[in-house]
N, C-alpha and C. Protein backbone atom coordinates (compact mmCIF):
# COMPACT_ATOMS: atom_id res chain seq x y z
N UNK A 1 88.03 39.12 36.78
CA UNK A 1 87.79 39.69 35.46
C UNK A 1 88.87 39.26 34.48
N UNK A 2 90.08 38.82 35.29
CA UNK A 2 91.06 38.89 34.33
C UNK A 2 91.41 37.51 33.55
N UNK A 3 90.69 36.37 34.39
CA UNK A 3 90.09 34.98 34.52
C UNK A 3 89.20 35.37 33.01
N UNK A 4 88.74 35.65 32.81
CA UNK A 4 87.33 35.94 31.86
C UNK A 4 87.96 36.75 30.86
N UNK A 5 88.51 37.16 30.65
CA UNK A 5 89.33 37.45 29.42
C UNK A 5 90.26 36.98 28.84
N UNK A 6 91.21 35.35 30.11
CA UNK A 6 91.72 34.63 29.35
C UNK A 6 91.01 34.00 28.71
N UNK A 7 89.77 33.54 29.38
CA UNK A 7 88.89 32.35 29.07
C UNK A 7 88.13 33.05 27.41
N UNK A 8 87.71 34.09 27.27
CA UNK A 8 87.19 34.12 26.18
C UNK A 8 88.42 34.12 25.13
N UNK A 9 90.03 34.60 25.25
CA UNK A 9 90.56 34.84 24.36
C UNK A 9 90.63 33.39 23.64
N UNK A 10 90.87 32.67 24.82
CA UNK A 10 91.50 30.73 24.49
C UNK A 10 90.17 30.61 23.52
N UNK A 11 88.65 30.79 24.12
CA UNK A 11 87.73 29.96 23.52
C UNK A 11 87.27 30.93 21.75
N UNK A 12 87.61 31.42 21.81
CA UNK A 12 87.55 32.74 20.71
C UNK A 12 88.58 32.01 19.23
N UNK A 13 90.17 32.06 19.89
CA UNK A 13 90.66 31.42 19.19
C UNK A 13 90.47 29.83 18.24
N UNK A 14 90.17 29.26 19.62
CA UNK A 14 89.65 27.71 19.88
C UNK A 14 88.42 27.42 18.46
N UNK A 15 87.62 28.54 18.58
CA UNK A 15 86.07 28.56 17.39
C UNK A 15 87.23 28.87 16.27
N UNK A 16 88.31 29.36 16.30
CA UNK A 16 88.45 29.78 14.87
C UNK A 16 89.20 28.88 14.46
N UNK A 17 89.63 27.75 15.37
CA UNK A 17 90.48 26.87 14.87
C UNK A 17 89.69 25.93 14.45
N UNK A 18 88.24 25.50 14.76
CA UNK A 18 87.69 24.29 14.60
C UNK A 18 86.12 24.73 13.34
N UNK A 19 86.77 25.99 12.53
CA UNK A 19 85.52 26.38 11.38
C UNK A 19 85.51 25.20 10.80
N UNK A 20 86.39 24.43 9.96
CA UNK A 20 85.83 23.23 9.60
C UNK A 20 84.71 22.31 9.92
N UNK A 21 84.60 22.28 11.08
CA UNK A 21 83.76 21.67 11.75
C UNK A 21 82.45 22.26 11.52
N UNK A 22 81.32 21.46 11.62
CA UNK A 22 79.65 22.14 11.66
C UNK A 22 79.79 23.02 12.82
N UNK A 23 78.81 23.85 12.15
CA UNK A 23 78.71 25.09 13.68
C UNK A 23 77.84 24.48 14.42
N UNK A 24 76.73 23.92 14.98
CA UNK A 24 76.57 22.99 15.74
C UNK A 24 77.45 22.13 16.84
N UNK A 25 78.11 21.96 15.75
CA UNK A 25 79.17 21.00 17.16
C UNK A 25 80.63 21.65 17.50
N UNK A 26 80.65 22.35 16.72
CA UNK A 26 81.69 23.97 17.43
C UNK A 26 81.43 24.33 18.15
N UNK A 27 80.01 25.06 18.64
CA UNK A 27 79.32 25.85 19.52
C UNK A 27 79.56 24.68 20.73
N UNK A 28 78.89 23.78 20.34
CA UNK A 28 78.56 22.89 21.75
C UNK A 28 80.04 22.44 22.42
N UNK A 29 81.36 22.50 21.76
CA UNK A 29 82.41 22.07 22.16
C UNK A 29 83.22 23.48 22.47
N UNK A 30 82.68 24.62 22.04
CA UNK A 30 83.27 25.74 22.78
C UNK A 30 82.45 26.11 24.09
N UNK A 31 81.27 25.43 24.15
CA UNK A 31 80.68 26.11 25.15
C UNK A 31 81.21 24.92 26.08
N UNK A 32 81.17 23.81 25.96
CA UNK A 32 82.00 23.09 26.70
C UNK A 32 83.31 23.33 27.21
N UNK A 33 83.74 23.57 26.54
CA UNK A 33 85.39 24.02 26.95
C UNK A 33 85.11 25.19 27.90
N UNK A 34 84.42 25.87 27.77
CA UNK A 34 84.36 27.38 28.37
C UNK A 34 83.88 27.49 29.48
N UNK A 35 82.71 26.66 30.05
CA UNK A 35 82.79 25.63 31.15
C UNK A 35 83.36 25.46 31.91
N UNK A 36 84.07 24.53 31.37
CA UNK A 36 85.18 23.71 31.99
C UNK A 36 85.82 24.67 32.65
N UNK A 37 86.53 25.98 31.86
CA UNK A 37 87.57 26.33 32.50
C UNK A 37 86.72 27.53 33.61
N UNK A 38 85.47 27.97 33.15
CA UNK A 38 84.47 29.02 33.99
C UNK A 38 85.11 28.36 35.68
N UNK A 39 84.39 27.08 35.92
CA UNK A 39 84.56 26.26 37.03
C UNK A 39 86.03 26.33 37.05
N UNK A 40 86.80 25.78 36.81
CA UNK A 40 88.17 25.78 37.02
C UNK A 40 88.86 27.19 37.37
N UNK A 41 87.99 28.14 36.93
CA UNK A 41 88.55 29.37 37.31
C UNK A 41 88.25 29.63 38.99
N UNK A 42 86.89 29.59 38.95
CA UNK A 42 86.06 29.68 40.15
C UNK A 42 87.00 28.74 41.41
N UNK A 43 87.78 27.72 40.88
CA UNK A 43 88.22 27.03 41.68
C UNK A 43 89.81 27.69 41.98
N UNK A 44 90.38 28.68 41.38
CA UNK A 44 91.38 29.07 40.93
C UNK A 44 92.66 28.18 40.85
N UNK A 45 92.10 27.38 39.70
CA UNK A 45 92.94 26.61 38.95
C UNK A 45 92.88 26.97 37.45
N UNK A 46 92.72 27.84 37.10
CA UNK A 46 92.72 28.00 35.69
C UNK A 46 93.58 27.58 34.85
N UNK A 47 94.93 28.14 35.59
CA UNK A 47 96.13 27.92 35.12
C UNK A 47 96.41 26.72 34.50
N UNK A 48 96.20 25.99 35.79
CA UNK A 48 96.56 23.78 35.64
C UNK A 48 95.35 23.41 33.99
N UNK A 49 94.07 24.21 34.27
CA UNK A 49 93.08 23.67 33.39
C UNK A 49 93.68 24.02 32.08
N UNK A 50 94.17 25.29 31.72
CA UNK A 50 94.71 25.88 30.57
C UNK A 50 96.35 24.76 30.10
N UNK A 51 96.64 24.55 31.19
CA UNK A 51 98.34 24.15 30.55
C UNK A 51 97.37 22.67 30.16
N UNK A 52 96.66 21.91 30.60
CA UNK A 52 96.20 20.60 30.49
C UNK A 52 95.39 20.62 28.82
N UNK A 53 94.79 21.86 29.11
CA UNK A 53 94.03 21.82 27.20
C UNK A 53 95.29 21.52 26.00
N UNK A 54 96.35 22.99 26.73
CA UNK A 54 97.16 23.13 25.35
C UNK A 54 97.05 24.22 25.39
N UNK A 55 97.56 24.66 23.95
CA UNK A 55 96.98 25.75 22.54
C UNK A 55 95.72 25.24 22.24
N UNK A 56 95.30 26.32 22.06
CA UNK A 56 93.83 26.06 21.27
C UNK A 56 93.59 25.35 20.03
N UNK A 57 95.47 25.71 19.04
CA UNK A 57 95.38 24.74 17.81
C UNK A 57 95.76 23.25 18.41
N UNK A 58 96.35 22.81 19.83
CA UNK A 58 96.82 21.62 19.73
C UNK A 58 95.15 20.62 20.75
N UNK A 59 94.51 21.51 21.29
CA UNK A 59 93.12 21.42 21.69
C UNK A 59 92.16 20.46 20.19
N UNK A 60 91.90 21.63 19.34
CA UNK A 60 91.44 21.83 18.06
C UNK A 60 91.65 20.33 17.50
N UNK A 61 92.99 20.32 17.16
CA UNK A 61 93.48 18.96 16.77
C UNK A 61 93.23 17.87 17.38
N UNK A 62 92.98 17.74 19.11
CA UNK A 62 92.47 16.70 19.21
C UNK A 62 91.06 16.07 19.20
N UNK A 63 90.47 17.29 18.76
CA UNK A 63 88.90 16.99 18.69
C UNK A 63 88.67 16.32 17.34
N UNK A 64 89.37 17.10 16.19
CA UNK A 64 89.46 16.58 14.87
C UNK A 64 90.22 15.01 14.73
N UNK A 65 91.26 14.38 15.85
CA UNK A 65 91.66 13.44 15.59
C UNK A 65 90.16 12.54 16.46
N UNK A 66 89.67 12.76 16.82
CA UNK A 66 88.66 12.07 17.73
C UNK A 66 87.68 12.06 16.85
N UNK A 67 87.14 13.15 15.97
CA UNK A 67 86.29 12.78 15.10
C UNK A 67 86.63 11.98 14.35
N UNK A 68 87.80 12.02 13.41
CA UNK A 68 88.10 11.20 12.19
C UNK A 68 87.60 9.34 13.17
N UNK A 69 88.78 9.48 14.48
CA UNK A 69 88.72 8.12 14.77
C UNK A 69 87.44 7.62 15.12
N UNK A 70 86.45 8.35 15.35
CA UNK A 70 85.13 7.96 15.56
C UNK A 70 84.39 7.56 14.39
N UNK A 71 84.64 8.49 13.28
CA UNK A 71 84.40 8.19 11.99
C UNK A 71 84.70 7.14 11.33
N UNK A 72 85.96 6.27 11.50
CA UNK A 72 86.54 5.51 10.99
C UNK A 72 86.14 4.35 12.19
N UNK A 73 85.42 4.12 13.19
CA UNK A 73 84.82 3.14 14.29
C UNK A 73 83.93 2.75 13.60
N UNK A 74 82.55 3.74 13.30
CA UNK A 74 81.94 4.06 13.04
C UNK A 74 81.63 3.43 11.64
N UNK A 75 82.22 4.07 10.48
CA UNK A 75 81.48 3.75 9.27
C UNK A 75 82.67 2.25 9.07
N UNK A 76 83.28 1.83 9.26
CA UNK A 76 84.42 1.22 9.04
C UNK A 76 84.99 0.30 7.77
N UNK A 77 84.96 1.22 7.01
CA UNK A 77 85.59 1.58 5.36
C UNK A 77 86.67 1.48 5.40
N UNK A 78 87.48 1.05 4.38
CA UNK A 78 88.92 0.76 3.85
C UNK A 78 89.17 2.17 4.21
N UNK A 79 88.86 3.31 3.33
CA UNK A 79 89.40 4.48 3.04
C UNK A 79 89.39 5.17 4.69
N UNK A 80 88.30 5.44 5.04
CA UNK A 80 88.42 6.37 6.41
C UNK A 80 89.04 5.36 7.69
N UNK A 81 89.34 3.75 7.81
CA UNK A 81 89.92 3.29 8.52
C UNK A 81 91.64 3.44 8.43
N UNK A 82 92.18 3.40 6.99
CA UNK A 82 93.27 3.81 6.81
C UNK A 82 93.47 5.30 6.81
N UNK A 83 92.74 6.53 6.08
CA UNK A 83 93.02 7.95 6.23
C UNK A 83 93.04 7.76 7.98
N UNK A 84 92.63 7.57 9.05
CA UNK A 84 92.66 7.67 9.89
C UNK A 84 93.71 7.04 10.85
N UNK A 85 94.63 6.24 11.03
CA UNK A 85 95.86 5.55 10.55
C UNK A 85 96.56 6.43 9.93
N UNK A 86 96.52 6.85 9.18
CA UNK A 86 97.56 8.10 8.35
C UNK A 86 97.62 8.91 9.21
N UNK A 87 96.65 9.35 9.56
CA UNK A 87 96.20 10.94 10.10
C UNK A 87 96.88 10.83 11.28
N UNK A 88 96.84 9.86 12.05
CA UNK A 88 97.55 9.95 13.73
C UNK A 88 98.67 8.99 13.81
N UNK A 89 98.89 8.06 12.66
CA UNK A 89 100.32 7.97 12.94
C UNK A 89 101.20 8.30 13.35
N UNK A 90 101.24 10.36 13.49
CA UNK A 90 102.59 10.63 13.80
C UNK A 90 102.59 11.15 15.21
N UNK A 91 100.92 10.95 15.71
CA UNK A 91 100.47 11.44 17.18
C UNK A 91 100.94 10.08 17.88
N UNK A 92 100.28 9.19 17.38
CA UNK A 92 100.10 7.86 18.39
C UNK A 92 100.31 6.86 17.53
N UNK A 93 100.78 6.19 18.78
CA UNK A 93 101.99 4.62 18.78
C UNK A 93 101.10 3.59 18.41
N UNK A 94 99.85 3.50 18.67
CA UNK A 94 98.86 2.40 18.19
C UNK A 94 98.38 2.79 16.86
N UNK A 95 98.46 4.27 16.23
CA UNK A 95 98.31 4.28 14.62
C UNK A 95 99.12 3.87 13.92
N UNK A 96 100.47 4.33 14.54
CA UNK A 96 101.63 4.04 13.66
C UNK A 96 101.51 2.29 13.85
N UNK A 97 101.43 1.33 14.23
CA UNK A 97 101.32 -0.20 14.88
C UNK A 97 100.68 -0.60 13.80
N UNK A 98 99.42 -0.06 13.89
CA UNK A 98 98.19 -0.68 13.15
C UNK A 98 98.42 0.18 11.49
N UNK A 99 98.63 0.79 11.00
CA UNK A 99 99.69 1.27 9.96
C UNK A 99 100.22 0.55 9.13
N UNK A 100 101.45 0.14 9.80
CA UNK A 100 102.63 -0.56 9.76
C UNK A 100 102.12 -1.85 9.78
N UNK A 101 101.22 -2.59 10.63
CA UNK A 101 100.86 -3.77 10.15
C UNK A 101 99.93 -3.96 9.13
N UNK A 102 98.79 -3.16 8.84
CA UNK A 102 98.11 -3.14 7.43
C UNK A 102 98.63 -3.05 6.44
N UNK A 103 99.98 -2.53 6.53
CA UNK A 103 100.72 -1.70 5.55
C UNK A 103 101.19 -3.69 4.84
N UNK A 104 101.93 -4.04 6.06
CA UNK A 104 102.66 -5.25 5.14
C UNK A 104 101.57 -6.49 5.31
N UNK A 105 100.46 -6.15 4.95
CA UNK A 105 99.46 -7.50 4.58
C UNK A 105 98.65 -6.69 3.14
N UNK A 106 98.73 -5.11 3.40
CA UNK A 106 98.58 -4.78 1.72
C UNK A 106 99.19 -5.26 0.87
N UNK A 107 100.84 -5.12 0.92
CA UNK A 107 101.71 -5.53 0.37
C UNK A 107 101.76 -6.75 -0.09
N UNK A 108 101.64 -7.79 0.57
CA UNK A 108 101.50 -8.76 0.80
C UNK A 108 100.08 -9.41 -0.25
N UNK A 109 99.14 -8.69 -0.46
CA UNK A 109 97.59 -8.84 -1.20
C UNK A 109 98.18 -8.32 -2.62
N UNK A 110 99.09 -7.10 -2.69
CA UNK A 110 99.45 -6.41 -3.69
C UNK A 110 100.46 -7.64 -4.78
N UNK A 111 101.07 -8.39 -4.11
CA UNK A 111 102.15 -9.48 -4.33
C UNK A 111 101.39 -10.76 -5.20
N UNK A 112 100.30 -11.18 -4.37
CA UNK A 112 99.76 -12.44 -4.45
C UNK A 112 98.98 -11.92 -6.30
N UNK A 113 98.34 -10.85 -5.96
CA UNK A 113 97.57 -10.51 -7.46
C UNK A 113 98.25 -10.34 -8.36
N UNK A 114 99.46 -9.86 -7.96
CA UNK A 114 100.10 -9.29 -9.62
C UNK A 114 100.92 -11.11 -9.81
N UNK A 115 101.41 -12.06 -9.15
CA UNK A 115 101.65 -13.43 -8.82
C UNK A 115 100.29 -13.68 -9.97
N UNK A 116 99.31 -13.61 -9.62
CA UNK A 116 98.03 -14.38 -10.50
C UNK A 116 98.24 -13.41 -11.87
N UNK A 117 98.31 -12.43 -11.73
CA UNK A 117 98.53 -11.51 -13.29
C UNK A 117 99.83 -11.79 -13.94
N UNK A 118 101.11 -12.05 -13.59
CA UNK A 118 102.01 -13.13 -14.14
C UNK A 118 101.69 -14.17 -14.85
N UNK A 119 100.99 -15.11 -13.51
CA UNK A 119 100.47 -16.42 -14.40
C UNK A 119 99.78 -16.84 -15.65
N UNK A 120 98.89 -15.66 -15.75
CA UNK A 120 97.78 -15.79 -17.08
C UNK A 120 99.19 -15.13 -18.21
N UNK A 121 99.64 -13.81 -17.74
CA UNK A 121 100.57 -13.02 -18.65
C UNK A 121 101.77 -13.66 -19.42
N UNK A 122 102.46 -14.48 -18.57
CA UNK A 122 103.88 -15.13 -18.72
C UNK A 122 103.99 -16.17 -17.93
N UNK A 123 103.56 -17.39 -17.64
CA UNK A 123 103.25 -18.35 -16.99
C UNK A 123 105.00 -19.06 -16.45
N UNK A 124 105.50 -18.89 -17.64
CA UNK A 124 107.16 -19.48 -16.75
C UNK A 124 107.89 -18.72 -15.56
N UNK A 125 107.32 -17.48 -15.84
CA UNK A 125 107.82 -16.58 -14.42
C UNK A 125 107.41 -16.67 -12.94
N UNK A 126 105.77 -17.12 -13.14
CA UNK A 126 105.35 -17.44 -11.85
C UNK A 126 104.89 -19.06 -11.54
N UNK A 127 104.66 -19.50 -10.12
CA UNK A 127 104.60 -20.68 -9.84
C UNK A 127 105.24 -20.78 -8.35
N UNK A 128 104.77 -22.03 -8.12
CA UNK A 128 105.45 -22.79 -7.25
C UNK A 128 106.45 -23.44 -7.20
N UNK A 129 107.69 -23.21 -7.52
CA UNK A 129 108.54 -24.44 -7.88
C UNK A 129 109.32 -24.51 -6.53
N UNK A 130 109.55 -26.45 -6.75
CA UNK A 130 110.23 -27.01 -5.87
C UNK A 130 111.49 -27.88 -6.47
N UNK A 131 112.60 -27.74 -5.95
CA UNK A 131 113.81 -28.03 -6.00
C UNK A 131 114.28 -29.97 -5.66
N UNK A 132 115.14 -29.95 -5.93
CA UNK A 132 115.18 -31.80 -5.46
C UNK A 132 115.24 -31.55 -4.22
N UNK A 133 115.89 -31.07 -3.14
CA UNK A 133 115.12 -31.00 -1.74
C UNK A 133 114.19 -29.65 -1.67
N UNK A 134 113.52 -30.70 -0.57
CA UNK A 134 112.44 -29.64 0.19
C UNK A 134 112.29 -28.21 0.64
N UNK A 135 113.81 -28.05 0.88
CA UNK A 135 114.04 -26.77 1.67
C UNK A 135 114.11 -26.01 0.31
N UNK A 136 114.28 -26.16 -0.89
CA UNK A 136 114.53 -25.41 -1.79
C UNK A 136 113.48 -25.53 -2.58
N UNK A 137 112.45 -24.04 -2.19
CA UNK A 137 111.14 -23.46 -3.45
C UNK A 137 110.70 -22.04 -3.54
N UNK A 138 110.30 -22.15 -4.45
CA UNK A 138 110.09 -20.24 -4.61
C UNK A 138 108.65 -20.19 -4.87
N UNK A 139 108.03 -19.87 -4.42
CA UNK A 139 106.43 -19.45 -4.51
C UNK A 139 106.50 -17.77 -4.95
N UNK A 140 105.37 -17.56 -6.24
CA UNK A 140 105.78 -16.25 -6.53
C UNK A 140 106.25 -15.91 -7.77
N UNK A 141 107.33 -15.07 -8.37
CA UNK A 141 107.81 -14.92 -9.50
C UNK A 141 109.29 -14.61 -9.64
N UNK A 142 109.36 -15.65 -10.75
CA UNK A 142 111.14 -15.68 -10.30
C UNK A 142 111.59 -16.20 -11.71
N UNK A 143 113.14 -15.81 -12.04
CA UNK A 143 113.00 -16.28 -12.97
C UNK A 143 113.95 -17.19 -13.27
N UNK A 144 114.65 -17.61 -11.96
CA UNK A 144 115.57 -18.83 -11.50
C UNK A 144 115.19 -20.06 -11.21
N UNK A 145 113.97 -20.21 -11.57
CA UNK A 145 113.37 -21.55 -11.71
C UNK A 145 113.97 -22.33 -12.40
N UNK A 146 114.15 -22.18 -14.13
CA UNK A 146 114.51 -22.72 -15.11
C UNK A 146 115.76 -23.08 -14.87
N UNK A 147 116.58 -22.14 -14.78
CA UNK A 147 118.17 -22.90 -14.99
C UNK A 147 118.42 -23.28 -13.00
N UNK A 148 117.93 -23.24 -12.58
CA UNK A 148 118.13 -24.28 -11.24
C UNK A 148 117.66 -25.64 -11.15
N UNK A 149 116.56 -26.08 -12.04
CA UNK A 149 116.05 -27.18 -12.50
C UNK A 149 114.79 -27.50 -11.68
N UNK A 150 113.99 -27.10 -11.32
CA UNK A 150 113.05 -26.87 -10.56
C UNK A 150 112.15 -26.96 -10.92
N UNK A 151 110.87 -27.43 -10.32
CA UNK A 151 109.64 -28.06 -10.89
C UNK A 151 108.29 -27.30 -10.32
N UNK A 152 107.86 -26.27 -11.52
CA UNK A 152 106.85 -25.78 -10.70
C UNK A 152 105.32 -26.89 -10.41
N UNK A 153 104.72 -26.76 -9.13
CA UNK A 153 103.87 -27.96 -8.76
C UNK A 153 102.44 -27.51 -9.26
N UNK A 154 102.52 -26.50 -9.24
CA UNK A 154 101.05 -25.91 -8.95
C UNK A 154 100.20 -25.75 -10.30
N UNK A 155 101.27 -25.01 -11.47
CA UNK A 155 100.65 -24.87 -13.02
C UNK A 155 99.51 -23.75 -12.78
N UNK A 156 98.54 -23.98 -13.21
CA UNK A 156 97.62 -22.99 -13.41
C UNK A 156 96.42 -22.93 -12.28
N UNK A 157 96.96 -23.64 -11.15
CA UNK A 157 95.70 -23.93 -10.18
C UNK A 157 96.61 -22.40 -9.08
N UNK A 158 97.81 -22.06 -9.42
CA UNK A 158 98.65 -20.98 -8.92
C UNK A 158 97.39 -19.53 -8.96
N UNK A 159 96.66 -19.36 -10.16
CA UNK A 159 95.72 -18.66 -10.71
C UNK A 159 94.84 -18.42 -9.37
N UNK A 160 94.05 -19.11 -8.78
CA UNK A 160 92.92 -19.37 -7.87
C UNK A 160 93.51 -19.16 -6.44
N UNK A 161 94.45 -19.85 -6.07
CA UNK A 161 95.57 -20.13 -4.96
C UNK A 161 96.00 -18.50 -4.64
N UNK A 162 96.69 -17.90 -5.73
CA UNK A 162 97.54 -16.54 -5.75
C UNK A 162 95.92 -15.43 -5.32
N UNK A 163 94.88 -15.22 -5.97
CA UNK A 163 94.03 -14.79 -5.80
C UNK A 163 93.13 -14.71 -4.60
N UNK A 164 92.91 -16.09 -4.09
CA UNK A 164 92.61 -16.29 -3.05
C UNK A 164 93.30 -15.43 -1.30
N UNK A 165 94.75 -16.06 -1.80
CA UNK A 165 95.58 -15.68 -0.81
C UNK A 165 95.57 -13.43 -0.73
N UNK A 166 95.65 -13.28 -2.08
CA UNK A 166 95.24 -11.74 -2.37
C UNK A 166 94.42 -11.15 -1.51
N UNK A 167 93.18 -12.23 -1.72
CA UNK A 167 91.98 -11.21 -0.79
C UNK A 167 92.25 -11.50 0.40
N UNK A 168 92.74 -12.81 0.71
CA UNK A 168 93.07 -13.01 2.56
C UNK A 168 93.47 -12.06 3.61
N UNK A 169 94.98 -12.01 2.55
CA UNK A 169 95.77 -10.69 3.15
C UNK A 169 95.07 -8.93 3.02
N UNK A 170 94.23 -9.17 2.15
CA UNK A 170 93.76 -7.83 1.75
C UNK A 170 92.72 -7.75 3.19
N UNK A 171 91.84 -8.82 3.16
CA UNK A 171 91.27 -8.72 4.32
C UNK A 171 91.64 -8.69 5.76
N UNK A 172 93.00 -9.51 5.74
CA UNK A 172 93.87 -9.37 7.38
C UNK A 172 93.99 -7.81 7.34
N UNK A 173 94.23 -6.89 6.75
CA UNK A 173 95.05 -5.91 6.41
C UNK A 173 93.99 -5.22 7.26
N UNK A 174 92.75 -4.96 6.61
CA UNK A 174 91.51 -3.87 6.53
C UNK A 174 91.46 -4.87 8.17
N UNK A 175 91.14 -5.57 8.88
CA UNK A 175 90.81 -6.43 10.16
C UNK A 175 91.81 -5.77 11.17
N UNK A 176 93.43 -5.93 10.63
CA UNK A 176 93.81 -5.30 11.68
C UNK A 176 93.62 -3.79 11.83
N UNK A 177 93.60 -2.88 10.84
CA UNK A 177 93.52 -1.58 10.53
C UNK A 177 92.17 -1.03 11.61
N UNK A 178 90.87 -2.03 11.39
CA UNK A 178 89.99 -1.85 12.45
C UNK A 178 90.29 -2.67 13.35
N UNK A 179 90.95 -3.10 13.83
CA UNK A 179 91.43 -3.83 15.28
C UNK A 179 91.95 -2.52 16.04
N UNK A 180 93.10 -1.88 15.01
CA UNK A 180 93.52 -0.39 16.31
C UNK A 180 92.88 0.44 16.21
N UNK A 181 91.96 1.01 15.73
CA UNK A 181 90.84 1.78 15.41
C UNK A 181 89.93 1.28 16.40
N UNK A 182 89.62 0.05 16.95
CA UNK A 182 88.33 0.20 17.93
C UNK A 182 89.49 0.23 18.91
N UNK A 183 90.96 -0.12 19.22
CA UNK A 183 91.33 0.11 20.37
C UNK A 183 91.44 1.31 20.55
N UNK A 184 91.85 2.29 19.80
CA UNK A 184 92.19 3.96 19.72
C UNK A 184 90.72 4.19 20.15
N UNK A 185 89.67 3.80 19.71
CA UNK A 185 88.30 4.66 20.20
C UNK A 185 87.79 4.29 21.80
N UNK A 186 87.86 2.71 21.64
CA UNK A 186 87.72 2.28 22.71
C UNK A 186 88.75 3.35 24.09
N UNK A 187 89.80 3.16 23.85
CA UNK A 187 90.39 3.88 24.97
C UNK A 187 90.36 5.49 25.39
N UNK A 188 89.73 5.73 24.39
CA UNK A 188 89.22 7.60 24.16
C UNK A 188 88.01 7.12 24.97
N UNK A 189 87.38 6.34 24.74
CA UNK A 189 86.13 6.38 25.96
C UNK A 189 86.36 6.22 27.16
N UNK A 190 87.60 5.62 27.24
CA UNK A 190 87.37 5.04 29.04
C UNK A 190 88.23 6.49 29.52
């Protein structure tokens, strides 16, 4: 009896942690849980089954991180592939990864466009310039071109080039972002 009054207190709490959620799939994931531990009781392991859930809020939370990441598998959008990346970054080592690498190919897309918005804006600031040797050029915006004596190569074809490269990285970015996103889901399945 006394089995059955932990079990409803955990699953009691558990519903009140996951109202956000449709009642539909509350119900079906409390009655699941409740289950689980019914049998686990019967087996008198309750205990092991209870320390293995959690708290009901740290339970709760992983159903909600499983939705988002399913969500973000699923519809696989800039916005819910990165909110989702945000969201478990501070749970897991493959959000924070995939994060952190979208993060510097945004950057990177963020660079190349405002590079093409220079060019049309103030054209001596940005460019390609190359130096009398090779090893010495600045791609980008700079404004040590001029008095270093440096020859930008590119001129206004920088325009197309800078833009181009924009969406590349914009697209590596969103590619890897769903690269750890199907690994995070993928490995929730197995």
């Amino acid at each position: 009896m006394r089995n059955y009054k932990r079990i409803d207190e955990f699953t009691k709490h558990l519903s009140r942690m996951l109202l956000r959620m449709d009642e539909a799939g509350r119900t079906e994931i409390v009655a699941e849980i409740r289950s689980h531990l019914e049998i686990r009781a019967e087996e008198g392991r309750l205990d092991e089954a209870l320390s293995a859930l959690g708290s009901p809020q740290s339970c709760a939370r992983g159903f909600f991180d499983e939705l988002k990441l399913q969500e973000a598998y699923v519809e696989g959008g800039f916005r819910s592939t990165i909110g989702a990346l945000m969201s478990l970054a501070s749970r897991r080592i493959w959000a924070a990864i995939g994060l952190f690498m979208s993060a510097i190919f945004f950057t990177f897309s963020i660079g190349f466009a405002f590079t093409a918005i220079v060019e049309v804006a103030a054209p001596e600031f940005a460019g390609l310039w190359v130096g009398k040797q090779p090893s010495n050029f600045i791609f980008g915006i700079s404004s040590l071109n001029n008095s270093t004596g440096m020859t930008d190569i590119l001129g206004s074809w920088l325009i197309p080039i800078a833009i181009a490269a924009a969406v590349f990285t914009l697209v590596c970015g969103q590619w890897l972002g769903r690269y750890f996103v199907a690994k995070m889901a993928q490995r929730n399945l197995n």
